[in-house]
Protein backbone atom coordinates (compact mmCIF):
# COMPACT_ATOMS: atom_id res chain seq x y z
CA UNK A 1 95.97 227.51 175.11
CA UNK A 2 93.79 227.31 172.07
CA UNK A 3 92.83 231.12 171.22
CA UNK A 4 89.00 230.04 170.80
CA UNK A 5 89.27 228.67 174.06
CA UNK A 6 90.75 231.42 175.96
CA UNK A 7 88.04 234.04 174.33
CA UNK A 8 84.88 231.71 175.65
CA UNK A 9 86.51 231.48 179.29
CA UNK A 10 86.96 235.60 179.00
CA UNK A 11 83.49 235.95 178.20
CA UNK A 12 83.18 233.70 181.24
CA UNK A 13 84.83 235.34 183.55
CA UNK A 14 84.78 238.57 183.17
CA UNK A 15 81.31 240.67 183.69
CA UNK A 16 80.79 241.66 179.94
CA UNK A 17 79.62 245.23 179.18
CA UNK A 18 77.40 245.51 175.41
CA UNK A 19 79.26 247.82 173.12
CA UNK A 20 77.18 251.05 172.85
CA UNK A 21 75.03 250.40 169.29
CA UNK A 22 73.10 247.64 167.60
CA UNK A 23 75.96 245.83 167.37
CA UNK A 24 75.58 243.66 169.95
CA UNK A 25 79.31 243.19 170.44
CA UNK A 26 80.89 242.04 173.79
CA UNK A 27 84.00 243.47 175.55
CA UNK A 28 84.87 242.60 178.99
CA UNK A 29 85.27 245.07 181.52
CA UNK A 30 88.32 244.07 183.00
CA UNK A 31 91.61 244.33 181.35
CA UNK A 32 92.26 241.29 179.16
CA UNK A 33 95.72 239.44 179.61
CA UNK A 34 97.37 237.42 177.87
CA UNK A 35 100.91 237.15 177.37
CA UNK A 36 101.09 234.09 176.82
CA UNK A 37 99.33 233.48 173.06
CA UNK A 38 101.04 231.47 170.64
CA UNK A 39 100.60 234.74 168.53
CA UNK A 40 98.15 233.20 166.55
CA UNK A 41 100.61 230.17 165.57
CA UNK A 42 96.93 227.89 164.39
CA UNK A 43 96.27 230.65 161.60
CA UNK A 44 99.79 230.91 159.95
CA UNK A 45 99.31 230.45 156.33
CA UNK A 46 101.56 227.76 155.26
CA UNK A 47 101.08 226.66 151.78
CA UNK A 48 99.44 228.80 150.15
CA UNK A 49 98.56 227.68 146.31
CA UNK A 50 100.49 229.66 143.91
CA UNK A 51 102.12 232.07 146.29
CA UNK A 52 105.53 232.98 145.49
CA UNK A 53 108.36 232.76 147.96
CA UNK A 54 108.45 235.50 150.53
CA UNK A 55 110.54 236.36 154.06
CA UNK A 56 107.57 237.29 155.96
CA UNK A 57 104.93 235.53 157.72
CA UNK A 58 101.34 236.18 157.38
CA UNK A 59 98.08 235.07 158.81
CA UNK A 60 94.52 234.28 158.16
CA UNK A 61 90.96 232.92 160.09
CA UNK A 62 88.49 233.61 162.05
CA UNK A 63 87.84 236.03 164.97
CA UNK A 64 84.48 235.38 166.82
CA UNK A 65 82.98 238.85 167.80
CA UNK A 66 80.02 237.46 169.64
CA UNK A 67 79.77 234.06 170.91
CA UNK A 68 76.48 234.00 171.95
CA UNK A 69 75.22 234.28 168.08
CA UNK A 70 78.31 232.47 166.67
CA UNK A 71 79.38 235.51 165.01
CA UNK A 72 82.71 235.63 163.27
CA UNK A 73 84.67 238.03 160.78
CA UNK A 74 87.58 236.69 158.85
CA UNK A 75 90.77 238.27 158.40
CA UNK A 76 94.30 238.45 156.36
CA UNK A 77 97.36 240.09 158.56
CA UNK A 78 100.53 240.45 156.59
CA UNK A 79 103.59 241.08 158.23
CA UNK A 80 105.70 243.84 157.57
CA UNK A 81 108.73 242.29 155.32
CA UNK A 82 111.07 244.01 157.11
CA UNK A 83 111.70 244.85 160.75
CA UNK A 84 107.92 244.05 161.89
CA UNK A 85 108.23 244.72 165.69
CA UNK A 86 109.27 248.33 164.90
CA UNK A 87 106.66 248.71 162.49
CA UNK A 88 102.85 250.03 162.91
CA UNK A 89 99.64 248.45 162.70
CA UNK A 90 97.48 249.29 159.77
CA UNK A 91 93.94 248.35 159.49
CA UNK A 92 92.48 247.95 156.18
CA UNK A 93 88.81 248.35 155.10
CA UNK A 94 87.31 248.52 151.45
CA UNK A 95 83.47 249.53 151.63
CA UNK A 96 80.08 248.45 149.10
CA UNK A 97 78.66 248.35 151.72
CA UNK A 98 79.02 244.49 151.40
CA UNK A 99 82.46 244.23 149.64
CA UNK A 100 85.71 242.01 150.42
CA UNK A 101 88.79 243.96 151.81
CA UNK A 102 90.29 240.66 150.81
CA UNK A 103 89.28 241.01 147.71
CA UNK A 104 90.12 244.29 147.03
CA UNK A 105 92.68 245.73 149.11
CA UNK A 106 94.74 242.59 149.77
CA UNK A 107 94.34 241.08 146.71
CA UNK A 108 94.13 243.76 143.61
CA UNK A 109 95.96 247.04 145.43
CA UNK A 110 98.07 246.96 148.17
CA UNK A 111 98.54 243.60 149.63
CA UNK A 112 101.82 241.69 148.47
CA UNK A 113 100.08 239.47 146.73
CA UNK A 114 97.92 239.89 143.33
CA UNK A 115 95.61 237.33 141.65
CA UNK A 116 97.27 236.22 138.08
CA UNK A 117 94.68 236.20 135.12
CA UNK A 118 94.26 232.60 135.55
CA UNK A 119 92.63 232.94 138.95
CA UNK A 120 95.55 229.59 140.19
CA UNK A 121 98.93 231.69 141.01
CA UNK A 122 99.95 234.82 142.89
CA UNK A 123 102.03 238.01 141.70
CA UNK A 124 104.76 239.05 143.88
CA UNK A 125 103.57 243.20 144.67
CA UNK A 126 106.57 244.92 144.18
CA UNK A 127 104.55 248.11 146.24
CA UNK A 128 102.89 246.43 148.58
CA UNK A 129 102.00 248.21 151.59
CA UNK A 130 103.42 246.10 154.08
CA UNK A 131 107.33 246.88 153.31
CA UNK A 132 106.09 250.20 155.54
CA UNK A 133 103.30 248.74 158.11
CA UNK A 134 101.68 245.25 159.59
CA UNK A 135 98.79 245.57 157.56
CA UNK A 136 95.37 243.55 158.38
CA UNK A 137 93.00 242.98 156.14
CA UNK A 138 89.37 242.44 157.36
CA UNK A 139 85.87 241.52 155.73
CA UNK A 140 83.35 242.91 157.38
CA UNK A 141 80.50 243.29 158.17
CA UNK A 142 79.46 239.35 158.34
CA UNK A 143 78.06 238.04 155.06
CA UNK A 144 81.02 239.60 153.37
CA UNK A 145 83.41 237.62 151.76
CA UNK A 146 84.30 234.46 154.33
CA UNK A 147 82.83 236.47 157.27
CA UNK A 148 79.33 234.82 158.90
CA UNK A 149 77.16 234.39 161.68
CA UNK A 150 75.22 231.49 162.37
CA UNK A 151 72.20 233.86 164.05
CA UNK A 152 70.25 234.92 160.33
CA UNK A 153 69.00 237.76 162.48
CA UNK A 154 71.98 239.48 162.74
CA UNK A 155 72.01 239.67 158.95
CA UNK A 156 68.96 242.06 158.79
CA UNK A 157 70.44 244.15 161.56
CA UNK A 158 73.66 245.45 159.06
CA UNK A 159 74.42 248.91 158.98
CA UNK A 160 77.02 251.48 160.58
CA UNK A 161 76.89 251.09 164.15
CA UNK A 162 76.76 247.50 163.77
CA UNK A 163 79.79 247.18 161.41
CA UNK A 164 81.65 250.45 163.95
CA UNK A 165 81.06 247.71 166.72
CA UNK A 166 81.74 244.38 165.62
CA UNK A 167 84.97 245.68 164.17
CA UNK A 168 85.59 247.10 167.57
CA UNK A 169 85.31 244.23 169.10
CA UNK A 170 87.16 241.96 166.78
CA UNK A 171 90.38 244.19 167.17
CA UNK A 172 90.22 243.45 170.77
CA UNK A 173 89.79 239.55 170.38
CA UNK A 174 92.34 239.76 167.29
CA UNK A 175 94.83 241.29 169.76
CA UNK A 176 94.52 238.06 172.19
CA UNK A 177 95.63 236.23 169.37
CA UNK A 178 98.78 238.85 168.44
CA UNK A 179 99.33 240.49 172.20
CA UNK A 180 102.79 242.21 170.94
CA UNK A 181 100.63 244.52 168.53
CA UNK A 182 97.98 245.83 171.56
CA UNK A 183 100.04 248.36 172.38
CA UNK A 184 101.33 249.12 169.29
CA UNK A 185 100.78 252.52 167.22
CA UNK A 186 97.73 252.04 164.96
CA UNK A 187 96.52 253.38 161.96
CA UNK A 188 93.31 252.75 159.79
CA UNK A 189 92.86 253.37 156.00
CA UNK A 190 90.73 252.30 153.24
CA UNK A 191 88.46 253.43 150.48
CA UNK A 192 84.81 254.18 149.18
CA UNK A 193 82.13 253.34 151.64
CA UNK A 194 85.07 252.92 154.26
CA UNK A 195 85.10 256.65 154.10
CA UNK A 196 82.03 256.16 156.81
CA UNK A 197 83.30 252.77 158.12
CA UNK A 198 86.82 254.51 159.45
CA UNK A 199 85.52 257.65 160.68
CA UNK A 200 83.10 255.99 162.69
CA UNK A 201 85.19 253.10 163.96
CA UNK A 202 87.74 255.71 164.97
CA UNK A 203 85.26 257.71 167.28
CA UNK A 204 84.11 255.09 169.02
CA UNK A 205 87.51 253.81 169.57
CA UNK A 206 88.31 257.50 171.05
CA UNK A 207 84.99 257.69 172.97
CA UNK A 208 86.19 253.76 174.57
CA UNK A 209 89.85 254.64 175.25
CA UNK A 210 88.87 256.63 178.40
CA UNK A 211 88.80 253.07 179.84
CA UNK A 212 92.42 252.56 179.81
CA UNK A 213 92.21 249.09 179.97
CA UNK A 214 90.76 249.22 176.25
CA UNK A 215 93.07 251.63 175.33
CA UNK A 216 94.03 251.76 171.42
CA UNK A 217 97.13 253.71 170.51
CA UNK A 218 95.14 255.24 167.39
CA UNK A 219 96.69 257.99 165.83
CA UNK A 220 95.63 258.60 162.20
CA UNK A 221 93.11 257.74 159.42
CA UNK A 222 94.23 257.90 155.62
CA UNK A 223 90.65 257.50 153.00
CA UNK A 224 91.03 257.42 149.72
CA UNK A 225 87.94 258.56 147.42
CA UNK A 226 85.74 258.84 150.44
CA UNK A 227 81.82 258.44 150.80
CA UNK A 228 81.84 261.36 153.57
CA UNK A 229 78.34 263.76 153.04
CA UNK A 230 75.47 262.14 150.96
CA UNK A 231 74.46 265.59 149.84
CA UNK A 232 77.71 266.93 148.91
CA UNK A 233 78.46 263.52 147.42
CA UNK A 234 75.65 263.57 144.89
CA UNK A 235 76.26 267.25 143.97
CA UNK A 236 79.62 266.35 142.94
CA UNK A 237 79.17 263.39 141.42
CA UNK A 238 76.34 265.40 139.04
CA UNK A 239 78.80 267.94 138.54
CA UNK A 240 81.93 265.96 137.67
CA UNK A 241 79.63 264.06 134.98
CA UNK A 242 79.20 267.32 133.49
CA UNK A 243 82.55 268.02 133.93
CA UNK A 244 83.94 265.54 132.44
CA UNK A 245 81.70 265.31 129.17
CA UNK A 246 79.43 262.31 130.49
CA UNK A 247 76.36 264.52 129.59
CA UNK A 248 75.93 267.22 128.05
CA UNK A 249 75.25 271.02 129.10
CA UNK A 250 71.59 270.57 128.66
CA UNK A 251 71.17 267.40 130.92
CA UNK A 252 73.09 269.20 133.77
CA UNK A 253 71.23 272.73 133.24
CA UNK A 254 68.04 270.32 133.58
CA UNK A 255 69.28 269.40 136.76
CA UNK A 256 70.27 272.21 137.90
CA UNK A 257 66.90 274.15 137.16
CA UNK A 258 64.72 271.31 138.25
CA UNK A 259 66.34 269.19 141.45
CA UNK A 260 66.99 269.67 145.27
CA UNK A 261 70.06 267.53 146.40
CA UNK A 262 68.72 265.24 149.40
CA UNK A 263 70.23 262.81 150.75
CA UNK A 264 68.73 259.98 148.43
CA UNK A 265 69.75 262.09 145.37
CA UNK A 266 68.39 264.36 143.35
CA UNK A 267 64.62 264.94 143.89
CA UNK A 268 61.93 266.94 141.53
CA UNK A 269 60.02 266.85 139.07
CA UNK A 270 59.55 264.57 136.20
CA UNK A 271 62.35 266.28 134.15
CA UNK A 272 64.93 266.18 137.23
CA UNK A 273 63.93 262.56 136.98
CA UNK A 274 64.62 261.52 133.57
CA UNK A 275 68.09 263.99 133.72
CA UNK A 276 69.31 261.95 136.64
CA UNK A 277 68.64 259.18 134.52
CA UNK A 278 70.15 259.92 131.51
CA UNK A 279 73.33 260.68 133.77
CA UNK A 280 73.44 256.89 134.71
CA UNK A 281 72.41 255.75 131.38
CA UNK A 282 75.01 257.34 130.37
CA UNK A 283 77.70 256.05 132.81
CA UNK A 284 76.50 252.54 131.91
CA UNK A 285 77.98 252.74 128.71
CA UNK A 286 81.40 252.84 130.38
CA UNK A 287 82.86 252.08 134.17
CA UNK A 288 82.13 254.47 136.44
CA UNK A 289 84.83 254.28 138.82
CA UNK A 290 87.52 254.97 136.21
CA UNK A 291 86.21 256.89 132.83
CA UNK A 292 89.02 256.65 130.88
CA UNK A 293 89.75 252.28 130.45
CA UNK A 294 87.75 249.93 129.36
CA UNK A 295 85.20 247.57 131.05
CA UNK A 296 85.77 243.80 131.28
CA UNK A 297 83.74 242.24 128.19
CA UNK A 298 82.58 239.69 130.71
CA UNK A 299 81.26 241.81 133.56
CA UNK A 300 77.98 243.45 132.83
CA UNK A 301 76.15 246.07 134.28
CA UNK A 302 74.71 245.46 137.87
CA UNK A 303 73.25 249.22 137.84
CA UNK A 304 69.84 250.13 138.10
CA UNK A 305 68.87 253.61 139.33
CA UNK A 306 66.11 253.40 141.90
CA UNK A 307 65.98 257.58 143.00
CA UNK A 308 64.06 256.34 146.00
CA UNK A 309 67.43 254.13 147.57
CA UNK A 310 68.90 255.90 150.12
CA UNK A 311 72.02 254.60 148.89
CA UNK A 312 74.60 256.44 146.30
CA UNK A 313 74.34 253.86 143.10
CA UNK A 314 77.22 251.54 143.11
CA UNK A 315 78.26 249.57 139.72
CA UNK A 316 80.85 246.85 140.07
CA UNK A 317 84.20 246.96 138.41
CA UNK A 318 87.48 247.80 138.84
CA UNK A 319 91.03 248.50 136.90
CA UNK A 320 92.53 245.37 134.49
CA UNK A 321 89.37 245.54 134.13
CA UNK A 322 88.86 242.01 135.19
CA UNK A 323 90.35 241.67 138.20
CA UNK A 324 87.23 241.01 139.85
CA UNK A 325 86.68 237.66 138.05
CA UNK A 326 90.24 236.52 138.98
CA UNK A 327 90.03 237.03 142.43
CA UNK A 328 86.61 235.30 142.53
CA UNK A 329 87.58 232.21 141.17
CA UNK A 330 91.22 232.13 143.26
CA UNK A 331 88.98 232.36 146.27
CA UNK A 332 86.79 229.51 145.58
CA UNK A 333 88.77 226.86 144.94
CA UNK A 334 89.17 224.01 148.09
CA UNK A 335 92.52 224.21 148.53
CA UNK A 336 92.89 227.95 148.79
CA UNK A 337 90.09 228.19 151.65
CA UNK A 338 91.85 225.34 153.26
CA UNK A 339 95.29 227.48 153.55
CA UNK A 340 93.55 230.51 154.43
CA UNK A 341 91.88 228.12 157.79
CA UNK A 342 88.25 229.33 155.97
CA UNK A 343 87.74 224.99 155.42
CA UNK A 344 89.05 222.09 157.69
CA UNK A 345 88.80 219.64 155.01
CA UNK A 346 88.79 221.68 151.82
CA UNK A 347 86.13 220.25 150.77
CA UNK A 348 83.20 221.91 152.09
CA UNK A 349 83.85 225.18 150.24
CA UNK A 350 82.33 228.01 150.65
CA UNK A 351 80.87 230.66 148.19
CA UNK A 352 82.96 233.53 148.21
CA UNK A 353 81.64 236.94 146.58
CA UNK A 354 83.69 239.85 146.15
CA UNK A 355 80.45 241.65 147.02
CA UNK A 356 77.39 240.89 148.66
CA UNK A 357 74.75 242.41 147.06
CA UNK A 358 71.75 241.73 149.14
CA UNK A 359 73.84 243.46 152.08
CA UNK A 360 73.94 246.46 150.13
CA UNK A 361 70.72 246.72 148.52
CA UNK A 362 69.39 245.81 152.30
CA UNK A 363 71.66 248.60 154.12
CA UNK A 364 69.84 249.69 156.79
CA UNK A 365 71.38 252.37 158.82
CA UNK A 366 73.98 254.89 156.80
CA UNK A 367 75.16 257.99 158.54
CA UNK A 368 73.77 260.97 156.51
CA UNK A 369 77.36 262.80 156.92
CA UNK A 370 80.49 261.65 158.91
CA UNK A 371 81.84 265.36 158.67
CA UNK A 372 80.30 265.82 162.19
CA UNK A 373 82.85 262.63 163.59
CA UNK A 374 86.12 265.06 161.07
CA UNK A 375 85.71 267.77 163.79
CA UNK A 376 85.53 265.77 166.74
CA UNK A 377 88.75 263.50 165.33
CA UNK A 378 90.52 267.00 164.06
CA UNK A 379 89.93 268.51 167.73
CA UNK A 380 91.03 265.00 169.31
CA UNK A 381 94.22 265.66 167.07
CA UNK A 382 93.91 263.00 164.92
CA UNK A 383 95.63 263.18 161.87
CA UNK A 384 93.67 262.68 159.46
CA UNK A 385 94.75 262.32 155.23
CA UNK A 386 92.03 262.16 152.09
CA UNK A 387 92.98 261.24 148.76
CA UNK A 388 91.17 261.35 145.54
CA UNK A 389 91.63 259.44 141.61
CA UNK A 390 90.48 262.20 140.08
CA UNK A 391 89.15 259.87 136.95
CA UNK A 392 86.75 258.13 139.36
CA UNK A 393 83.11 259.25 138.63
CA UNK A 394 81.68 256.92 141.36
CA UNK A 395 83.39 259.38 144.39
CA UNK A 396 84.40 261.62 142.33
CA UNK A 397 87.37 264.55 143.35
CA UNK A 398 84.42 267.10 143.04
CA UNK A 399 82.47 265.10 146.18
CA UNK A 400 84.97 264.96 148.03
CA UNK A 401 85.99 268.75 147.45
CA UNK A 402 82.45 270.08 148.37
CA UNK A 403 82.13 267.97 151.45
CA UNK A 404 85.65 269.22 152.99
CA UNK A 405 85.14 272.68 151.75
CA UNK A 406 81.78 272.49 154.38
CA UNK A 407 84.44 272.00 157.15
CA UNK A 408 85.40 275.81 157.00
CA UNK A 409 88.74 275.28 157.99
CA UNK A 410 91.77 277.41 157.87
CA UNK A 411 94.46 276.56 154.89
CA UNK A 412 98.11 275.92 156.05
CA UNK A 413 99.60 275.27 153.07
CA UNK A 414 97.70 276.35 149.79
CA UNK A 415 96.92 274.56 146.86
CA UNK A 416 100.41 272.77 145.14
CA UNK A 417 101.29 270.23 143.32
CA UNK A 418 103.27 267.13 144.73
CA UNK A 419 105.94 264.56 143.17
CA UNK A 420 107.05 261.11 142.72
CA UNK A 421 110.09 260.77 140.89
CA UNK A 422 110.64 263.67 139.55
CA UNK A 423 106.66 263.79 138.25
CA UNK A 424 103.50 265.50 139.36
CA UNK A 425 101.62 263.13 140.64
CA UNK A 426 98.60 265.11 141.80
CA UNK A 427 97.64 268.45 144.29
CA UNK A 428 97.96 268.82 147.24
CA UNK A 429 96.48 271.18 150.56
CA UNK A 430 96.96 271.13 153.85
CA UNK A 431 94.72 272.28 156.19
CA UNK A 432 94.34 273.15 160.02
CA UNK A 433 93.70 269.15 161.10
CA UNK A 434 93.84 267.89 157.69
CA UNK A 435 95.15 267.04 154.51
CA UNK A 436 93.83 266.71 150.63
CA UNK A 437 95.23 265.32 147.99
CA UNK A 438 94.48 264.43 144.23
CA UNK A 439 95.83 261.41 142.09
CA UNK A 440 96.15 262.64 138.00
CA UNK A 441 94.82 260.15 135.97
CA UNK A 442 93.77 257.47 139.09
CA UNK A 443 90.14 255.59 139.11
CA UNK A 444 88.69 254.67 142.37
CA UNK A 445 90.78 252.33 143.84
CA UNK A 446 93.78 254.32 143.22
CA UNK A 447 97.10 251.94 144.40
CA UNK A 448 95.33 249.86 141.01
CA UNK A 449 96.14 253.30 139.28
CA UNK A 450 98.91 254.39 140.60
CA UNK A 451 101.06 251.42 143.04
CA UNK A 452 104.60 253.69 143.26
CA UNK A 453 103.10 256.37 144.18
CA UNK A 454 100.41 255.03 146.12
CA UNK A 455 103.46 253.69 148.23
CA UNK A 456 105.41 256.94 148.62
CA UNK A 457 101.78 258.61 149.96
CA UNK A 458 101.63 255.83 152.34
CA UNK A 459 105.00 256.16 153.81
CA UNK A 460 104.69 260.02 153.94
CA UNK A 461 101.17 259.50 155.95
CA UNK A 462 102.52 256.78 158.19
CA UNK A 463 105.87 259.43 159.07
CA UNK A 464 103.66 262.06 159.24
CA UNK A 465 105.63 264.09 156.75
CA UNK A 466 104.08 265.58 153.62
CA UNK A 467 104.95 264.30 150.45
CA UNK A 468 107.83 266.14 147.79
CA UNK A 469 106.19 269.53 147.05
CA UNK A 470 109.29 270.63 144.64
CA UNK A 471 110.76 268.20 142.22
């Protein structure tokens, strides 16, 4: 039975319940069944331009999350290469808000497959993520990347809860189409403003699995330079400027004599104002999630500090540095939408952003702190990793260092470094319910930075085993 089919007779049939939120998402109350599925057979990705040979199947389309509003988020599921039926299920999420897990994740980091510089063929990923997990690659919330609705109202209800639910909901529908993996151990992980996507996904996904009919076998989070307190996050990302010779010790003494940290930023008087400034004017000169290489001559600036947004500033960019452009142009061309099920015909194509800025300079509802949702997950006994780049100014090491350091909680194994290969990699602590660890030398998106060892982290978090501590 065609999968679209089967999901409008389930809203049908069964008395539908609204997922709690403004997401407007549908589940049905009963338990859905389906053993029967073709396991997605319609989205198998067959011919792929430029793709090198490979022994593992992978998938991409559509998954409506409400059908009412024609509402669907598209996605990318990778097979593990080896021995997929013994394997986990890892969900993916990059953040903006309003950027392309496609486009990052999948496509520049950890995916098996990485846009050449001529935007037409595909790079084999020698440390791709799926030789350890089925990993799934979503764009969400809908306006990003492929993802849409045909409602435009739904478009000026974006925010957390919306985005916590319709994800919810699509991993329920997306498990009609691949029944084997509803049962399956599960595992989310992803980057930047995912560090409030995850968090929040995962507690309402605890809060729904009393109904053991939705029952998800979740048992971990890994986030990797994580948006987590808007306070602490601004503090550190002031302070790591300093730090790390952005400004200079007057500009940060200004700030420090003259601002409050709020949630919006940094708030005083005219000189706290034009000292926040300079910080950004200063970070303009160079790219801001990863100080130390070079921008791409063709991307410029899309930063301009507005200390009212209630938003942490974002500038676009990446490592090559010009990966960003490559992936953008793969994903526009006919006959790549056409093998990824986005066009029938390949002809009516579709613009494809790696970020939507209108969604994120229109954010309307951001959690304040997710640090509340660490303690419920740490008590649930989640396990729950954090990793930082510690060249990344954007979410900077130092923001993510004051905002656990708020979590009071007891250290099980102190402060050490870890290995790869007989080479420090980064620092590491463990604490009661959770785990830190640095990345020497990484940017933002840190498998870009550092792909082996990105790997080995991801194997150790998926075993549940930390990393080499001793060479």
């Amino acid at each position: 039975m065609n999968v679209n089919i089967l999901i409008i007779l389930l809203d049908i049939l069964f008395i539908l319940e609204p997922v709690t939120g403004n997401g407007d998402g549908q589940m049905p109350k009963e338990k859905q069944v389906n053993s029967t599925s073709q396991q997605g057979d319609e989205d198998l990705v067959k011919d792929l331009p430029g793709q090198p040979k490979v022994g593992f199947r992978h998938y991409a389309g559509y998954v409506n999350v409400n059908q009412q509003n024609g509402r669907s988020l598209f996605y990318w599921f990778y097979e593990a290469s080896t021995l997929p039926e013994n394997k986990p299920l890892v969900l993916w999420l990059n953040g903006g808000p309003g950027c392309s897990s496609v486009g990052y994740g999948a496509t520049q980091e950890i995916g098996p497959f990485i846009v050449d510089a001529d935007g037409h063929t595909l790079k084999f990923n020698t440390y791709a993520w799926n030789q350890e997990a089925n990993m799934l690659f979503l764009e969400s919330p809908v306006g990003v990347g492929f993802s849409y609705s045909n409602t435009t109202a739904d478009y000026k209800k974006l925010g957390d809860d919306f985005t916590a639910n319709d994800t919810y909901v699509f991993l329920h529908n997306w498990f009609l189409k691949f029944p084997s993996y509803r049962k399956r151990t599960f595992y989310m992980a992803g980057e930047s403003y995912a560090g409030k996507y995850i968090p929040e996904l995962a507690d309402l996904i605890l809060n729904k699995n009393t109904n053991s009919s939705l029952f998800i076998d979740l048992k971990g989070i890994l986030l990797g330079n994580p948006e987590t307190s808007e306070i602490e996050d601004w503090k550190g990302q002031i302070d790591y400027a300093w730090s790390h010779a952005v400004v200079s010790d007057e500009t940060h003494k200004t700030i420090q004599d003259n601002c409050v940290y709020k949630r919006n930023g940094p708030e005083g008087n005219e000189q706290c104002k034009k000292a926040v400034d300079e910080v950004f004017n200063q970070y303009d000169k160079i790219d801001i999630y990863s100080l130390y290489t070079p921008k791409c001559p063709s991307l410029a600036s899309t930063y301009v500090f507005n200390n009212n947004s209630k938003m942490m500033p974002r500038i676009l960019g990446g490592y090559d540095p010009c990966l960003d452009n490559y992936a953008t142009k793969y994903y526009n061309r006919a006959d790549v939408q056409r093998a990824l099920h986005v066009s029938s015909d390949g002809i009516h194509v579709k613009n494809w952003t790696i970020c939507n800025m209108e969604i994120f300079n229109k954010w309307g509802d951001s959690k304040e702190s997710v640090l509340p949702i660490y303690t419920r997950l740490i008590k649930s006994g989640m396990r729950i990793w954090v990793y930082s780049g510690d060249a990344d100014g954007r979410v900077p090491v130092l923001s993510t260092r004051y905002s656990l350091n708020t979590l009071k909680l007891p250290i099980v194994k102190s402060w050490s470094p870890w290995y790869h290969q007989k080479q420090v990699v980064g620092w590491l602590q463990e604490y009661k319910g959770l785990t830190f660890a640095t990345f020497r030398g990484a940017g933002h998106a840190v498998p870009l930075f550092k792909p082996a060892e990105s790997l080995a982290f991801f194997s150790s978090f998926i075993r549940g085993d930390l990393p080499p501590l001793k060479q």
